[in-house]
Structure formats: structure tokens, C-alpha cells
PDB file of N, CA and C in Angstrom:
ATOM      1  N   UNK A   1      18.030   4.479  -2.917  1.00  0.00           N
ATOM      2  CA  UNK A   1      17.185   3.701  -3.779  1.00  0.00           C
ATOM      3  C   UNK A   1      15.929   3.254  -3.040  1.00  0.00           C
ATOM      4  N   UNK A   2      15.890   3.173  -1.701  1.00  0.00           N
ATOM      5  CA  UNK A   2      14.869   2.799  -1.125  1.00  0.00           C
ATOM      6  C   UNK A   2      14.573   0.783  -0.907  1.00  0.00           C
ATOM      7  N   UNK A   3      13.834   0.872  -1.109  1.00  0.00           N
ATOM      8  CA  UNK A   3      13.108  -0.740  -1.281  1.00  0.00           C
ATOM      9  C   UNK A   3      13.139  -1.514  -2.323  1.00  0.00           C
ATOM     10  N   UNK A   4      13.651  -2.051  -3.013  1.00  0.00           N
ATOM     11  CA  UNK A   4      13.676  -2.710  -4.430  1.00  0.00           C
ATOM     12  C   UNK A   4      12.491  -3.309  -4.666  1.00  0.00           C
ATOM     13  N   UNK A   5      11.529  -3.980  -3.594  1.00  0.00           N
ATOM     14  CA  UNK A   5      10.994  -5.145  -3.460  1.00  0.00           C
ATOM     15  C   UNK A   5       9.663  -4.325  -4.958  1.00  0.00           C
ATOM     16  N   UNK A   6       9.147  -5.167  -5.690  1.00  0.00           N
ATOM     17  CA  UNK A   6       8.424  -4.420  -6.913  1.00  0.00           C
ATOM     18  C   UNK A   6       7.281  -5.558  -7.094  1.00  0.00           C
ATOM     19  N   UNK A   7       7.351  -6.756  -6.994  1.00  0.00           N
ATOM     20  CA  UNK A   7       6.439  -8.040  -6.518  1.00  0.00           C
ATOM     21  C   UNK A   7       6.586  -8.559  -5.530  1.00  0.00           C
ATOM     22  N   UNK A   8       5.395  -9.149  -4.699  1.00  0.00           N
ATOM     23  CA  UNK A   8       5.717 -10.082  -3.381  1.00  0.00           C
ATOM     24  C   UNK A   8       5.617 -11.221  -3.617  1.00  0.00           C
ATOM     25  N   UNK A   9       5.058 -11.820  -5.325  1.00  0.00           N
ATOM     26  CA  UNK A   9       4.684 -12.947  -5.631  1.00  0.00           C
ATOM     27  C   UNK A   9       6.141 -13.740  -6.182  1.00  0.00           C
ATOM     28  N   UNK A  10       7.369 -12.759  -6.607  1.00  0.00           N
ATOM     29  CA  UNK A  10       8.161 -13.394  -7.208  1.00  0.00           C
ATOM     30  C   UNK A  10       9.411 -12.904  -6.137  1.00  0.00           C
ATOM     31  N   UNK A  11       9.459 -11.835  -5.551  1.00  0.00           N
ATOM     32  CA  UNK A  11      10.695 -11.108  -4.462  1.00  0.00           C
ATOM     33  C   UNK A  11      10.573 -11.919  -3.282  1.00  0.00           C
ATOM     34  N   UNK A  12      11.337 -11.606  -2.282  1.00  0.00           N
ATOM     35  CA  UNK A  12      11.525 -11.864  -1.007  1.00  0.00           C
ATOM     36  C   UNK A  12      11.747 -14.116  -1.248  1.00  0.00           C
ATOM     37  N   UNK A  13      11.226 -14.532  -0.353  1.00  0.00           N
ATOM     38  CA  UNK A  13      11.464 -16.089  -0.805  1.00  0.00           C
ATOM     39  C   UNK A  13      11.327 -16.592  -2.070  1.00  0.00           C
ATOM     40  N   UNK A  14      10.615 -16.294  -2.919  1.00  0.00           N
ATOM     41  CA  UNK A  14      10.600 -17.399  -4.522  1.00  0.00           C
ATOM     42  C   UNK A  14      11.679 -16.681  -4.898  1.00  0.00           C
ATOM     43  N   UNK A  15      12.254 -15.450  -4.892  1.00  0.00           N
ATOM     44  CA  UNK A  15      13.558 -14.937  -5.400  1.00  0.00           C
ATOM     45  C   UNK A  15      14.854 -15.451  -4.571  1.00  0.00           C
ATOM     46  N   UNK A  16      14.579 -15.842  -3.333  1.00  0.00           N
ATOM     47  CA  UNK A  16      15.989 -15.907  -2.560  1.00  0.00           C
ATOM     48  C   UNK A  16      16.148 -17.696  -3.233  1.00  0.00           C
ATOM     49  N   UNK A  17      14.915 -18.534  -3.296  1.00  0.00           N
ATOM     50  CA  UNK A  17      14.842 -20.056  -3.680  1.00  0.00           C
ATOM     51  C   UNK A  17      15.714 -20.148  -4.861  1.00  0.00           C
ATOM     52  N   UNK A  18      15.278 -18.941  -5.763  1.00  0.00           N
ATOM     53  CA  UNK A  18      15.800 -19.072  -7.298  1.00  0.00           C
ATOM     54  C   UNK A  18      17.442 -18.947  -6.901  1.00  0.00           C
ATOM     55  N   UNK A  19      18.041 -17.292  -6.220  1.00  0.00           N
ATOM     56  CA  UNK A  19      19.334 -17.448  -6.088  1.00  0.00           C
ATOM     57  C   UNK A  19      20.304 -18.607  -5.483  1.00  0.00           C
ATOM     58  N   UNK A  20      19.414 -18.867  -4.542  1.00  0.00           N
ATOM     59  CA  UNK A  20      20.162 -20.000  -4.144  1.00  0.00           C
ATOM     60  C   UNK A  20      20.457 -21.282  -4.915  1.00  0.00           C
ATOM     61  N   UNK A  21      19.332 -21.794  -5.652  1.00  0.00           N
ATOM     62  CA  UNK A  21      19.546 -22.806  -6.634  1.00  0.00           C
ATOM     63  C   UNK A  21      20.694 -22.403  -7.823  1.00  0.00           C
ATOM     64  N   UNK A  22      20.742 -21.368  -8.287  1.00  0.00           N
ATOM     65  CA  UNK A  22      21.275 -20.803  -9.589  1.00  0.00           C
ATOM     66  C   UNK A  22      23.444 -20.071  -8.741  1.00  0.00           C
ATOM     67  N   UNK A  23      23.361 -20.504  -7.717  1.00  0.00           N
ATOM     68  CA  UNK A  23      24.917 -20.215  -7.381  1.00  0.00           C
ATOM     69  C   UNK A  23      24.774 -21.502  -6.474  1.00  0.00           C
ATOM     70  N   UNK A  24      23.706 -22.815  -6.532  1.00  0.00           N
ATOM     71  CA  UNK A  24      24.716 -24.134  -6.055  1.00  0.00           C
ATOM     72  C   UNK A  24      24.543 -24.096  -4.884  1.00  0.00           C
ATOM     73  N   UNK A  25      23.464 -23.152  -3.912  1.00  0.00           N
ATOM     74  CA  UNK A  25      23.946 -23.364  -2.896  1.00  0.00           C
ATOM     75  C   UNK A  25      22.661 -24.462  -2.078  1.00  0.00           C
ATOM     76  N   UNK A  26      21.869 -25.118  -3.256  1.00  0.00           N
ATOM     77  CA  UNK A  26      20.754 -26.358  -3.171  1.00  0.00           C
ATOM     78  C   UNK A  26      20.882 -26.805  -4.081  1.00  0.00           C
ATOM     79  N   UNK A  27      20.104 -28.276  -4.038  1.00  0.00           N
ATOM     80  CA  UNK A  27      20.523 -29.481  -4.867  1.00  0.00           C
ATOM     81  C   UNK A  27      19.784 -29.247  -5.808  1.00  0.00           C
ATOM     82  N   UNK A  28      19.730 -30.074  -6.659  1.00  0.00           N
ATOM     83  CA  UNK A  28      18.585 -30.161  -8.171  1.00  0.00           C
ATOM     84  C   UNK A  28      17.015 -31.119  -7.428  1.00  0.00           C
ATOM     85  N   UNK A  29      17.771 -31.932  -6.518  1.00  0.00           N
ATOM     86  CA  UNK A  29      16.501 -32.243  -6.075  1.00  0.00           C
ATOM     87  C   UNK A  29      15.364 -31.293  -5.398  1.00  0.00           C
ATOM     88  N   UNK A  30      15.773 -30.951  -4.954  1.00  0.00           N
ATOM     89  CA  UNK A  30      15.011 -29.708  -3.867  1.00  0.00           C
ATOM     90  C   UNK A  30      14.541 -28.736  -4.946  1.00  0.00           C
ATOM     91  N   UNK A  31      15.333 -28.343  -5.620  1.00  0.00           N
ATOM     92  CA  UNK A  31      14.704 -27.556  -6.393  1.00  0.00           C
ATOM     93  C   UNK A  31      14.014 -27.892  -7.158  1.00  0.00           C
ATOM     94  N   UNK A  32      13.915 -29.005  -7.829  1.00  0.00           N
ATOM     95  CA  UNK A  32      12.882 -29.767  -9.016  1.00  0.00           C
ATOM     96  C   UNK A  32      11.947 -30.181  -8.256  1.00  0.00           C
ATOM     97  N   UNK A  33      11.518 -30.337  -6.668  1.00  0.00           N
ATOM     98  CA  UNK A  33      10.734 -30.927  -6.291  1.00  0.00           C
ATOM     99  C   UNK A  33       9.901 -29.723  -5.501  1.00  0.00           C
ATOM    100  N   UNK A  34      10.296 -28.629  -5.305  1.00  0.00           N
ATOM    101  CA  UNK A  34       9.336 -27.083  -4.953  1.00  0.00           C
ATOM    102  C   UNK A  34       9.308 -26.420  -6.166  1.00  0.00           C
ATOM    103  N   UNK A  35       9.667 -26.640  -7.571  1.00  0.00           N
ATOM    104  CA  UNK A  35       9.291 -26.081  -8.723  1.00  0.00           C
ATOM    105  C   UNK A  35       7.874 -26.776  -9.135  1.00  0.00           C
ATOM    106  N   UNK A  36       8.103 -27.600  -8.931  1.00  0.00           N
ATOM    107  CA  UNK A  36       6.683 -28.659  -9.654  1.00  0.00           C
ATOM    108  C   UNK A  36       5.646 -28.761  -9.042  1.00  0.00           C
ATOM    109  N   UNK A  37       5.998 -28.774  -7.527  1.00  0.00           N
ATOM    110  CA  UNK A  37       4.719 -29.063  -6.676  1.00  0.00           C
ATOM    111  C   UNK A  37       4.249 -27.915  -5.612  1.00  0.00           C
ATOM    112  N   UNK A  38       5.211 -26.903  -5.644  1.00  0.00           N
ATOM    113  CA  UNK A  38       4.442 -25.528  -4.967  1.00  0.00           C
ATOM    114  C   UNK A  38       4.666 -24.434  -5.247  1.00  0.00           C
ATOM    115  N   UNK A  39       3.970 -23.403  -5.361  1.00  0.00           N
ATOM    116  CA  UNK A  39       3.565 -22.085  -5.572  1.00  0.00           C
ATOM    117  C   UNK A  39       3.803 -20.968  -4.646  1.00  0.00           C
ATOM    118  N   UNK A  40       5.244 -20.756  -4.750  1.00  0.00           N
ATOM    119  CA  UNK A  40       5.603 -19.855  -3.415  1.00  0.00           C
ATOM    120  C   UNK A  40       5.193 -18.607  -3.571  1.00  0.00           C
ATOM    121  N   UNK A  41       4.064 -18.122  -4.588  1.00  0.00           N
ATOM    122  CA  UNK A  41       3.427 -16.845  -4.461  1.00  0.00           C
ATOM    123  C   UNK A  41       2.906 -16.381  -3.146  1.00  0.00           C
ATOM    124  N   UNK A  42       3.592 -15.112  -2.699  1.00  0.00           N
ATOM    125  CA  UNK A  42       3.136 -15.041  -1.465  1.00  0.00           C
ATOM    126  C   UNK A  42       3.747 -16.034  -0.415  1.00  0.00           C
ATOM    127  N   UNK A  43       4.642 -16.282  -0.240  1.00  0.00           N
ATOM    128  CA  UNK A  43       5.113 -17.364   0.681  1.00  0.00           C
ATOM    129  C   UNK A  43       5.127 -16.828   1.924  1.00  0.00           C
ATOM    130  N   UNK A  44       5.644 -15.344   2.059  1.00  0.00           N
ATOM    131  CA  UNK A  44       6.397 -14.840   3.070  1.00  0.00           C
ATOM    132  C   UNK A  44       5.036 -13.898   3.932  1.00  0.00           C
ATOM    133  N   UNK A  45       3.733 -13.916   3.023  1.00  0.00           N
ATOM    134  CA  UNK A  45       2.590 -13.632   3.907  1.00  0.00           C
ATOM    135  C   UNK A  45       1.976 -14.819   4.653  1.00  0.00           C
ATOM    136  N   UNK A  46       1.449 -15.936   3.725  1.00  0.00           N
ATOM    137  CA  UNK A  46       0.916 -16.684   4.259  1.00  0.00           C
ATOM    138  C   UNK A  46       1.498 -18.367   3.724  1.00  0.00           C
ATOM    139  N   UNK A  47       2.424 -19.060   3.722  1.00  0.00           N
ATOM    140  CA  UNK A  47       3.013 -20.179   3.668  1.00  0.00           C
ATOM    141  C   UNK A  47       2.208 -20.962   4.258  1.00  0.00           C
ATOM    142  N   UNK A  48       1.421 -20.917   4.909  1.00  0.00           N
ATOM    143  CA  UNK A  48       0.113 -21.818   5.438  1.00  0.00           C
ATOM    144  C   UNK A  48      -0.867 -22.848   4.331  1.00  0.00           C
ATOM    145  N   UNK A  49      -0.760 -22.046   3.065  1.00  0.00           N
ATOM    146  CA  UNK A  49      -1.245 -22.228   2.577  1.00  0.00           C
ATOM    147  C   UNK A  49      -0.868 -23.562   1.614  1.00  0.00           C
ATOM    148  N   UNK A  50       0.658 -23.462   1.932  1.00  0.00           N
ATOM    149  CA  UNK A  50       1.222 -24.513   1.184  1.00  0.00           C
ATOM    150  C   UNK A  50       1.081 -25.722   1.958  1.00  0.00           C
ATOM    151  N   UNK A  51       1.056 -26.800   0.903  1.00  0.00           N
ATOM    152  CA  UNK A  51       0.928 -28.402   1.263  1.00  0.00           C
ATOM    153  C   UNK A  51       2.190 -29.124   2.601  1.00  0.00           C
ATOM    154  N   UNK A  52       1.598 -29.370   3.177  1.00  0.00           N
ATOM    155  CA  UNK A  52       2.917 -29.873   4.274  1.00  0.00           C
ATOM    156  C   UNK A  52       4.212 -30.489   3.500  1.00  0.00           C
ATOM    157  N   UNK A  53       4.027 -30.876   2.545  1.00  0.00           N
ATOM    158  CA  UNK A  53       5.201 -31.248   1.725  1.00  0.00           C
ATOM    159  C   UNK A  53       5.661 -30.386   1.860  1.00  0.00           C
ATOM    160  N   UNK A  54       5.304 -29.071   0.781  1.00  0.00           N
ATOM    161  CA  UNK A  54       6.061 -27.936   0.589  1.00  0.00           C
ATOM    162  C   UNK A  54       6.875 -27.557   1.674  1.00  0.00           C
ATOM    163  N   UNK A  55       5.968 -27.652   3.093  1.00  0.00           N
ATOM    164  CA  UNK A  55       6.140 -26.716   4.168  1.00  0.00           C
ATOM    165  C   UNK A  55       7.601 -27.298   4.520  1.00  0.00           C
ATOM    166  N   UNK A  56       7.429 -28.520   4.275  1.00  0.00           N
ATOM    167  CA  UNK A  56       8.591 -29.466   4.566  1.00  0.00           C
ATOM    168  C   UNK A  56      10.338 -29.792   3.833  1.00  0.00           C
ATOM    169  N   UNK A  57       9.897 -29.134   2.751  1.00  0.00           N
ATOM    170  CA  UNK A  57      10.532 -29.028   1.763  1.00  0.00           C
ATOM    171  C   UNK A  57      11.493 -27.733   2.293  1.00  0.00           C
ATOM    172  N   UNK A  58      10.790 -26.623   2.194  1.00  0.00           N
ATOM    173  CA  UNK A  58      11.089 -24.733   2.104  1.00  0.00           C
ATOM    174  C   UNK A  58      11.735 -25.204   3.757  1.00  0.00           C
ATOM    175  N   UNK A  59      11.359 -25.639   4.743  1.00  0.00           N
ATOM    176  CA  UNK A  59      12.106 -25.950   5.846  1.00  0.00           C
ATOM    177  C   UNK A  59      13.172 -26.262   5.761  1.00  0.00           C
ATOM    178  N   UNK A  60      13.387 -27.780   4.710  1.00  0.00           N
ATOM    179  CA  UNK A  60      14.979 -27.480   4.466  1.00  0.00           C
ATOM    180  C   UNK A  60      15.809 -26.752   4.215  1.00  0.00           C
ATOM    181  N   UNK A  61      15.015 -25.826   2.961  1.00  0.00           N
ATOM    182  CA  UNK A  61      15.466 -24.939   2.254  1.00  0.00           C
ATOM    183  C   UNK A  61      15.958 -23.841   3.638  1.00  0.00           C
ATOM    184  N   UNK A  62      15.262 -23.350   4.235  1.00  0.00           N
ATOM    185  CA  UNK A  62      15.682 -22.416   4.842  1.00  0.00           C
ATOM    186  C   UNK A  62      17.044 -23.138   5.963  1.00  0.00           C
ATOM    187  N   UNK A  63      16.978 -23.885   6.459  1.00  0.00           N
ATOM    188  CA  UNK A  63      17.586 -24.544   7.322  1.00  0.00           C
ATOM    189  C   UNK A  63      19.218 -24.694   6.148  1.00  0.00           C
ATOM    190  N   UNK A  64      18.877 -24.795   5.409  1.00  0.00           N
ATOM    191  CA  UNK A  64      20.331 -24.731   4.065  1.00  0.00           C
ATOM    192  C   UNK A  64      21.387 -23.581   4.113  1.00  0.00           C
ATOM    193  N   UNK A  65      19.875 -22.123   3.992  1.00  0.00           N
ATOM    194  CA  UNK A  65      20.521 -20.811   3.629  1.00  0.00           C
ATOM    195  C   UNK A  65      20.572 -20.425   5.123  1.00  0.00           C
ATOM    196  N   UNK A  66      20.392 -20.642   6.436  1.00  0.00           N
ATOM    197  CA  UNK A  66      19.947 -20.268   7.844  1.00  0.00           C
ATOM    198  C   UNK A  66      21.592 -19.142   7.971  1.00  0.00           C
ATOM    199  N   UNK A  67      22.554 -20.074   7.932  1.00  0.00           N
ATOM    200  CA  UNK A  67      24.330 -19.327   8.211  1.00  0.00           C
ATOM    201  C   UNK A  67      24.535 -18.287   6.938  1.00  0.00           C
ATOM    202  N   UNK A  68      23.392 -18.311   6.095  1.00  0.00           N
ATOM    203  CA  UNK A  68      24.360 -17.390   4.933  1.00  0.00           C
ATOM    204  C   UNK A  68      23.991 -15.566   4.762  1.00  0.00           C
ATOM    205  N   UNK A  69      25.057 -14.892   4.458  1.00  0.00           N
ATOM    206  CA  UNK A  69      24.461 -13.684   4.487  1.00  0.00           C
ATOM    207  C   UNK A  69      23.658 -13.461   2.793  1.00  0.00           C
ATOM    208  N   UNK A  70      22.214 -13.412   2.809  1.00  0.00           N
ATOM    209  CA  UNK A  70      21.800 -13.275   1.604  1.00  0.00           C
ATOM    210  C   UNK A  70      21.860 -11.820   0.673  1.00  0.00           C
ATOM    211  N   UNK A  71      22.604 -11.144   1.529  1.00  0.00           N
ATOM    212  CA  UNK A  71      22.826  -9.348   0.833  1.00  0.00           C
ATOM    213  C   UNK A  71      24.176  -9.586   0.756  1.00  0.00           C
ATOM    214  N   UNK A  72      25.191 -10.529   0.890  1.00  0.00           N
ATOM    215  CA  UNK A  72      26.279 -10.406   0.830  1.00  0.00           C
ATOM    216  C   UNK A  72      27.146 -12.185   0.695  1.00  0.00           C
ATOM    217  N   UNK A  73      26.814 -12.575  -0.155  1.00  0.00           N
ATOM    218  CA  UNK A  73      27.092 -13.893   0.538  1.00  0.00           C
ATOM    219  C   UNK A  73      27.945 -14.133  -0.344  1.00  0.00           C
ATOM    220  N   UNK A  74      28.801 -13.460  -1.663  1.00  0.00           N
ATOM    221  CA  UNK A  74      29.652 -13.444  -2.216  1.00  0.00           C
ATOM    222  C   UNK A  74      30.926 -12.869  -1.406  1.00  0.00           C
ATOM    223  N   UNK A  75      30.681 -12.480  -0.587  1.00  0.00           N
ATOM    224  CA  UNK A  75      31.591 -11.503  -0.031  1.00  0.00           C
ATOM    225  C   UNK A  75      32.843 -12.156   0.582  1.00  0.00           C
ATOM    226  N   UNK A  76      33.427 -11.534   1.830  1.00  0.00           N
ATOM    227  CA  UNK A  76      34.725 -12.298   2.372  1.00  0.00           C
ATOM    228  C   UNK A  76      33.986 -12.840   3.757  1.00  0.00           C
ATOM    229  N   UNK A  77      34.744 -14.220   3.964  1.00  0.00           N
ATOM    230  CA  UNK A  77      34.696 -14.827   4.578  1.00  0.00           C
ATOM    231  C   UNK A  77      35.861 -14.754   5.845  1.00  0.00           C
ATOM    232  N   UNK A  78      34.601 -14.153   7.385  1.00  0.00           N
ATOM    233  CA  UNK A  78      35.841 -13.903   8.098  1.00  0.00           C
ATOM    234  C   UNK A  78      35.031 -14.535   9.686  1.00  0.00           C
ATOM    235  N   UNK A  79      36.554 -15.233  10.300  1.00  0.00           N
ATOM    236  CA  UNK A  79      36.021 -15.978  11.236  1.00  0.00           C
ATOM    237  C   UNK A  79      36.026 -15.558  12.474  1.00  0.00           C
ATOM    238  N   UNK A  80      35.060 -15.179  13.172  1.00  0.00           N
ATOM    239  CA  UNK A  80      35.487 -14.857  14.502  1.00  0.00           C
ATOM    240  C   UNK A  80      36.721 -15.141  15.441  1.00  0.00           C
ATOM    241  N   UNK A  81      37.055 -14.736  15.876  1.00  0.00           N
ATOM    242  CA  UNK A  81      38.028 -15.100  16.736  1.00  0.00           C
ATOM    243  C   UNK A  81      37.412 -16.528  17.966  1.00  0.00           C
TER     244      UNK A  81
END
């Protein structure tokens, strides 16, 4: 299949933000508060662009999803030895 990626404005981070909100794995706050006040078009070129809030915000965010596998995160859960 190749590359799925088909927008950069809505794929890669504003898509991983959405999955994560929509299986629970962020709050309603976080998410009601980077829906309203930033524009992750393009996040993953230039995030510079966003308001230090934002920057501050998507920091959590990532710091949330940091342990999870995002191509697989339904999957089985297995613990190292």
C-alpha cells in the first residue's frame, strides 16, 4: 500500500490528537482546550508557529502518548522480562 499519509494538514499529529481523544487515551480537557485555541495544520513541519500555550499543551499531549505503540496500541500487552 505504500504511505497512507494523503494530507499533512489533518494526518500525522492532528490525526494521532483525534485518535487518542476518541479511545480515552486524553482528557476532555486537553482536548477542548487544543480544539479551540490551536490549529495543528502542519504541526509536524513547523509547530513553531503555534502559541506557547499550544506548544504547552501538545507537550503534554505527547508526553501522554510517549509509552504507546500508535500502529498498534490495541494490541497485546507484553512485559519484558
Amino acid at each position: 500500500m505504500g504511505n497512507p499519509v494523503t494530507d499533512y494538514s489533518v494526518d500525522g499529529k492532528p490525526m494521532q490528537f483525534e485518535m487518542a481523544y476518541w479511545y480515552g487515551l486524553i482528557d476532555d480537557q486537553l482536548y477542548n482546550n487544543v480544539n479551540k485555541n490551536c490549529n495543528l495544520s502542519y504541526y509536524d513541519f513547523d509547530a513553531g508557529l503555534l502559541s506557547q500555550q499550544c506548544r504547552d499543551w501538545m507537550n503534554t499531549f505527547n508526553s501522554k502518548i510517549s509509552g504507546i505503540n500508535l500502529y498498534d496500541f490495541l494490541g497485546m500487552c507484553y512485559i519484558e522480562p
